[in-house]
N, C-alpha and C. Protein backbone atom coordinates (compact mmCIF):
# COMPACT_ATOMS: atom_id res chain seq x y z
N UNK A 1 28.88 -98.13 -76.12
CA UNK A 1 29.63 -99.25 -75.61
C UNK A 1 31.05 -99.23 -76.14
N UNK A 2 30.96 -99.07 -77.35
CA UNK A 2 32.63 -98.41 -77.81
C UNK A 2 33.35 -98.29 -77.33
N UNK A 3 32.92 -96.52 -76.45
CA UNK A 3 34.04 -95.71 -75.79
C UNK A 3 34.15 -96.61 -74.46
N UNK A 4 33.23 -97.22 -73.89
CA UNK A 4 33.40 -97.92 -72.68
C UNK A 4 34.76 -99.28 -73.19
N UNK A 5 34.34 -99.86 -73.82
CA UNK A 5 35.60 -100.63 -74.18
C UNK A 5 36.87 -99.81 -74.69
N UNK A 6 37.13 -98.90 -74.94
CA UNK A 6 38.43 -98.30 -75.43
C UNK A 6 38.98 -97.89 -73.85
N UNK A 7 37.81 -97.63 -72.86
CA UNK A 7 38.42 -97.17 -71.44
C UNK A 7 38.71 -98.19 -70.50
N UNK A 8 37.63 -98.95 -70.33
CA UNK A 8 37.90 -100.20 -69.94
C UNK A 8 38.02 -101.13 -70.24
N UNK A 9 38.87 -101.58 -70.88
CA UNK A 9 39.05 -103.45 -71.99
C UNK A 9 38.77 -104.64 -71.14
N UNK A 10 38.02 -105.23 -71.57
CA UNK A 10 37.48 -106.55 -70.68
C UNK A 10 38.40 -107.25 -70.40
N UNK A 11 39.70 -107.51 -70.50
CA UNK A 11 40.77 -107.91 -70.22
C UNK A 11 42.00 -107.68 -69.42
N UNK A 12 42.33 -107.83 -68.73
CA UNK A 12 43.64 -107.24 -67.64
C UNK A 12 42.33 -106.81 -66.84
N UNK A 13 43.39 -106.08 -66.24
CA UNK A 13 42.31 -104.86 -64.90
C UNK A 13 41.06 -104.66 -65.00
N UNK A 14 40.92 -104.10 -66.67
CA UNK A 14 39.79 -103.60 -66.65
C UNK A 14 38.57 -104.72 -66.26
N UNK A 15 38.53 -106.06 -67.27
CA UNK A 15 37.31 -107.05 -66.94
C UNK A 15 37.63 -107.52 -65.53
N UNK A 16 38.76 -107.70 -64.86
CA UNK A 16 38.73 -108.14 -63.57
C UNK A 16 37.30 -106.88 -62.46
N UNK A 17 37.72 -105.89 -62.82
CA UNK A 17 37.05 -104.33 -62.24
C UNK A 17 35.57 -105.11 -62.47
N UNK A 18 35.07 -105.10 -64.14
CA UNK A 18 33.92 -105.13 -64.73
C UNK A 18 33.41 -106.85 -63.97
N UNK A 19 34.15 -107.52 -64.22
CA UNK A 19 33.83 -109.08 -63.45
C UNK A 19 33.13 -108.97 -61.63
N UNK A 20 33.60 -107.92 -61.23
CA UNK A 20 33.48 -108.38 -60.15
C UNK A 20 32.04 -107.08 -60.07
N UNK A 21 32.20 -105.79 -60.50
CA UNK A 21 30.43 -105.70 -60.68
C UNK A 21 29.60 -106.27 -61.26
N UNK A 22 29.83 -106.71 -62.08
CA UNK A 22 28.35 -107.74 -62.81
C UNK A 22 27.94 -108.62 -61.70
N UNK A 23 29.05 -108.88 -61.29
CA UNK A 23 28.81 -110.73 -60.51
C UNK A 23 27.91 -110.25 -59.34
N UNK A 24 28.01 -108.81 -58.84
CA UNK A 24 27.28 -108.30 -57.96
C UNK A 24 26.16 -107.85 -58.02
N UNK A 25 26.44 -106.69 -59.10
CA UNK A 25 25.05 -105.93 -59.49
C UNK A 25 23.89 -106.26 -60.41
N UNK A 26 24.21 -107.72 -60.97
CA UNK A 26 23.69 -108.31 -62.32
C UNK A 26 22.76 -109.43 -61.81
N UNK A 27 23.67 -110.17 -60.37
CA UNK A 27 23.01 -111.41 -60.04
C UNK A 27 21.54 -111.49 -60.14
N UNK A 28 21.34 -110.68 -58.94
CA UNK A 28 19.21 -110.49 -59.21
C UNK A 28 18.96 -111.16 -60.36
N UNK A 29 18.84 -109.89 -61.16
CA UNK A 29 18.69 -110.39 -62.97
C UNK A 29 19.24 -111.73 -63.52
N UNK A 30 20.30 -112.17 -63.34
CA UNK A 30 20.04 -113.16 -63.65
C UNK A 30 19.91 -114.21 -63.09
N UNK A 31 19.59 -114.30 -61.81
CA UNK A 31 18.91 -115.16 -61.33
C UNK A 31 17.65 -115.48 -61.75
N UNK A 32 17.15 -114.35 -62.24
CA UNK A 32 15.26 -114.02 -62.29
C UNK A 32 15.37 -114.40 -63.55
N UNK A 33 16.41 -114.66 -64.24
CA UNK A 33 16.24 -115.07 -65.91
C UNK A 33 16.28 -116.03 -66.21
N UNK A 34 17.11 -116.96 -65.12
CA UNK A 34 17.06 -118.58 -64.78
C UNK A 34 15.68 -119.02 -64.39
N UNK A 35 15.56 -118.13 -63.68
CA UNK A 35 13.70 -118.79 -63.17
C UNK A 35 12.77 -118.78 -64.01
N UNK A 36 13.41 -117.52 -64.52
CA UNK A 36 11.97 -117.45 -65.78
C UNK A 36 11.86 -118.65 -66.62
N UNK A 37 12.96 -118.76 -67.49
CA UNK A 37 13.11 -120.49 -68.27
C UNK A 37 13.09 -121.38 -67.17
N UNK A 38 13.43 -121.84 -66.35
CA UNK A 38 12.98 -122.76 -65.57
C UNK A 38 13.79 -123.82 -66.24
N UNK A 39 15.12 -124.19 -66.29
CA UNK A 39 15.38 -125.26 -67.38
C UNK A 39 15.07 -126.93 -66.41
N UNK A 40 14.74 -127.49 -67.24
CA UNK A 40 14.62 -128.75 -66.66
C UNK A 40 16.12 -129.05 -66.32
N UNK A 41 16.04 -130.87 -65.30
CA UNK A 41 17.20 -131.28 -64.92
C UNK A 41 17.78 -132.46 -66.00
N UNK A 42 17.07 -131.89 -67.37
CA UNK A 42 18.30 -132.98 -68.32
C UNK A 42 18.00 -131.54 -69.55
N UNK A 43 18.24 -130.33 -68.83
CA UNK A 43 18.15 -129.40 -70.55
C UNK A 43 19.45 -129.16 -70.42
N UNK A 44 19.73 -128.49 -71.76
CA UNK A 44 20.81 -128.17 -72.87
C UNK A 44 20.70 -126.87 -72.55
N UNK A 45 21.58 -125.98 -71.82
CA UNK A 45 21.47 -124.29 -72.18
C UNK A 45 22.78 -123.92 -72.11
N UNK A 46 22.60 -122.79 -73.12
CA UNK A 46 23.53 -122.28 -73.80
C UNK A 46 23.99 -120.61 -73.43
N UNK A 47 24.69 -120.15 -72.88
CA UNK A 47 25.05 -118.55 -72.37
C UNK A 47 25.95 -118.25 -73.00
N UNK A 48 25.49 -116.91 -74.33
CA UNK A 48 26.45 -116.38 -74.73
C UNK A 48 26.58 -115.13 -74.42
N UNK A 49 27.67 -114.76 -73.78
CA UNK A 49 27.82 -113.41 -73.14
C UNK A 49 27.88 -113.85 -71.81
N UNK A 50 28.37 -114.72 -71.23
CA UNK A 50 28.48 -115.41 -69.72
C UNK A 50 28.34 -114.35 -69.05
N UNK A 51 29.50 -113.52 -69.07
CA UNK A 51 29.91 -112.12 -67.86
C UNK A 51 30.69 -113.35 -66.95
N UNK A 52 30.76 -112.94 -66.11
CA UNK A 52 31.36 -113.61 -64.65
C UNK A 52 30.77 -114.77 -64.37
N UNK A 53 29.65 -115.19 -65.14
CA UNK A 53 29.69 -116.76 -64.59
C UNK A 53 28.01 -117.25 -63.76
N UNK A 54 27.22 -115.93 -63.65
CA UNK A 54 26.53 -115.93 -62.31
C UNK A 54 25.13 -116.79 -62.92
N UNK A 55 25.11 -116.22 -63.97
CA UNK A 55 23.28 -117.08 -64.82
C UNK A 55 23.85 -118.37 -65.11
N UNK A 56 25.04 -118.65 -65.60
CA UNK A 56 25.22 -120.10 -66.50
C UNK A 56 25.67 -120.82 -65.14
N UNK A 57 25.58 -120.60 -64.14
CA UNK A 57 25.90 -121.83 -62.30
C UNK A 57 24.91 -121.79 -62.51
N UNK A 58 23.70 -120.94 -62.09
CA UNK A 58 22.38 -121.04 -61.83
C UNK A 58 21.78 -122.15 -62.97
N UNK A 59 22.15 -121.79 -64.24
CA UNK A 59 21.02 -122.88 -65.04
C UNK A 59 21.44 -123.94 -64.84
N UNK A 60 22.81 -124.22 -64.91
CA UNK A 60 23.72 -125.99 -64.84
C UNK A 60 23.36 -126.51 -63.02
N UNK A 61 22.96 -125.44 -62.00
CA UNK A 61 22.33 -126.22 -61.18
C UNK A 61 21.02 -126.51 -60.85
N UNK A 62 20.72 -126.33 -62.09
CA UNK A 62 18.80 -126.46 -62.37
C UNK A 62 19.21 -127.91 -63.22
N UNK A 63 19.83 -127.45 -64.25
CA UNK A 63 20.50 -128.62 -65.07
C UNK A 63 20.97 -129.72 -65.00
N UNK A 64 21.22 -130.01 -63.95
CA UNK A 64 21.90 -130.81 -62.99
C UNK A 64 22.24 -132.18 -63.82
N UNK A 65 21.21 -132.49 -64.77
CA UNK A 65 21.63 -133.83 -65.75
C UNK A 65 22.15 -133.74 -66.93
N UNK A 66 21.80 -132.12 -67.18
CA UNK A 66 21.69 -131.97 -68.49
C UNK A 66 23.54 -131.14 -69.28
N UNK A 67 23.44 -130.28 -69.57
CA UNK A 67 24.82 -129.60 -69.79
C UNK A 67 24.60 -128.15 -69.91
N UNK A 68 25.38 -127.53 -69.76
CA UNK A 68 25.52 -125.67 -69.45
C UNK A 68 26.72 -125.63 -70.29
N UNK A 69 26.84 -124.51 -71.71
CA UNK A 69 27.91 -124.42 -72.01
C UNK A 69 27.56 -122.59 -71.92
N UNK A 70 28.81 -122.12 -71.60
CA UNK A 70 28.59 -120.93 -71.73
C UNK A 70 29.68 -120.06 -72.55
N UNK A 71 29.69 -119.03 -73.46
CA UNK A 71 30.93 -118.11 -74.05
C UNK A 71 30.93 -116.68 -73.65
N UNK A 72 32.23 -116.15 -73.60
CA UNK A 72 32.07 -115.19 -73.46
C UNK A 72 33.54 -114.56 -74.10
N UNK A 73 33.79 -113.43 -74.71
CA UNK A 73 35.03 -112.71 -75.88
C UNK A 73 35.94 -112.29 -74.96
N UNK A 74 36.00 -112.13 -73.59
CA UNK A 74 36.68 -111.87 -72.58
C UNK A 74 37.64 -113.18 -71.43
N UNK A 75 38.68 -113.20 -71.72
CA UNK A 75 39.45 -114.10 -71.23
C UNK A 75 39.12 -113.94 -69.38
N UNK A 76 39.00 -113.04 -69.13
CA UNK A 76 38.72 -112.75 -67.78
C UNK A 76 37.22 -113.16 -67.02
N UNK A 77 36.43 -113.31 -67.80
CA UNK A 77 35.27 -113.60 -68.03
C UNK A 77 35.11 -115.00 -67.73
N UNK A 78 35.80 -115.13 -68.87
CA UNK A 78 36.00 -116.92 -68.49
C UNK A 78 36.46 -117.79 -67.61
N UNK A 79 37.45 -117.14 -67.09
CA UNK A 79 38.18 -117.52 -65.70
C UNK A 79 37.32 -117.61 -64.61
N UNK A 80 36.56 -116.69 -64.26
CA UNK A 80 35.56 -115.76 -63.34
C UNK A 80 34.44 -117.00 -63.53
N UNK A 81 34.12 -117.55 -64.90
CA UNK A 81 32.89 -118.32 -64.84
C UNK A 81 33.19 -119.68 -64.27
N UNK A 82 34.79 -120.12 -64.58
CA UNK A 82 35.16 -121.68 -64.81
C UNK A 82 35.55 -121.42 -62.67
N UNK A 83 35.65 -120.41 -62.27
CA UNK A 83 36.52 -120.47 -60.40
C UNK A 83 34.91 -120.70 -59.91
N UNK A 84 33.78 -120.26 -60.29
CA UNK A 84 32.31 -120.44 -59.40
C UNK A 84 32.10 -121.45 -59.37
């Protein structure tokens, strides 16, 4: 993972590049990871490592009463989670 971050930095270009495959190739998964917890509509969940945004919509609209906070070390990341 290193050399992948020294080539592509999650930031500028590169996480915009990396943002927009996850959000694609990742969804499935985390969709299926939302289902699996099943959060109720007043739970508390927490996503660290957001990526683009795609699991932490899914739980906060399971969540619907409750709160979704999500982090992620990538400024681009974050953007990507806060526009869904």
């Amino acid at each position: 993972m290193d050399i992948l971050n020294r080539i592509l930095p999650w930031d500028g270009w590169g996480g915009r590049i990396m943002a927009t495959v996850m959000a694609t190739g990742n969804a499935d998964m985390e969709n299926a990871a939302v289902d699996l917890v099943n959060p109720r509509p007043d739970a508390k969940v927490l996503m660290i490592g957001c990526g683009p945004g795609v699991g932490v919509v899914a739980a906060a609209c399971r969540a619907s009463n409750g709160m979704a906070i999500s982090l992620d070390p990538s400024a681009v990341m974050v953007e990507r989670t806060r526009t869904r």
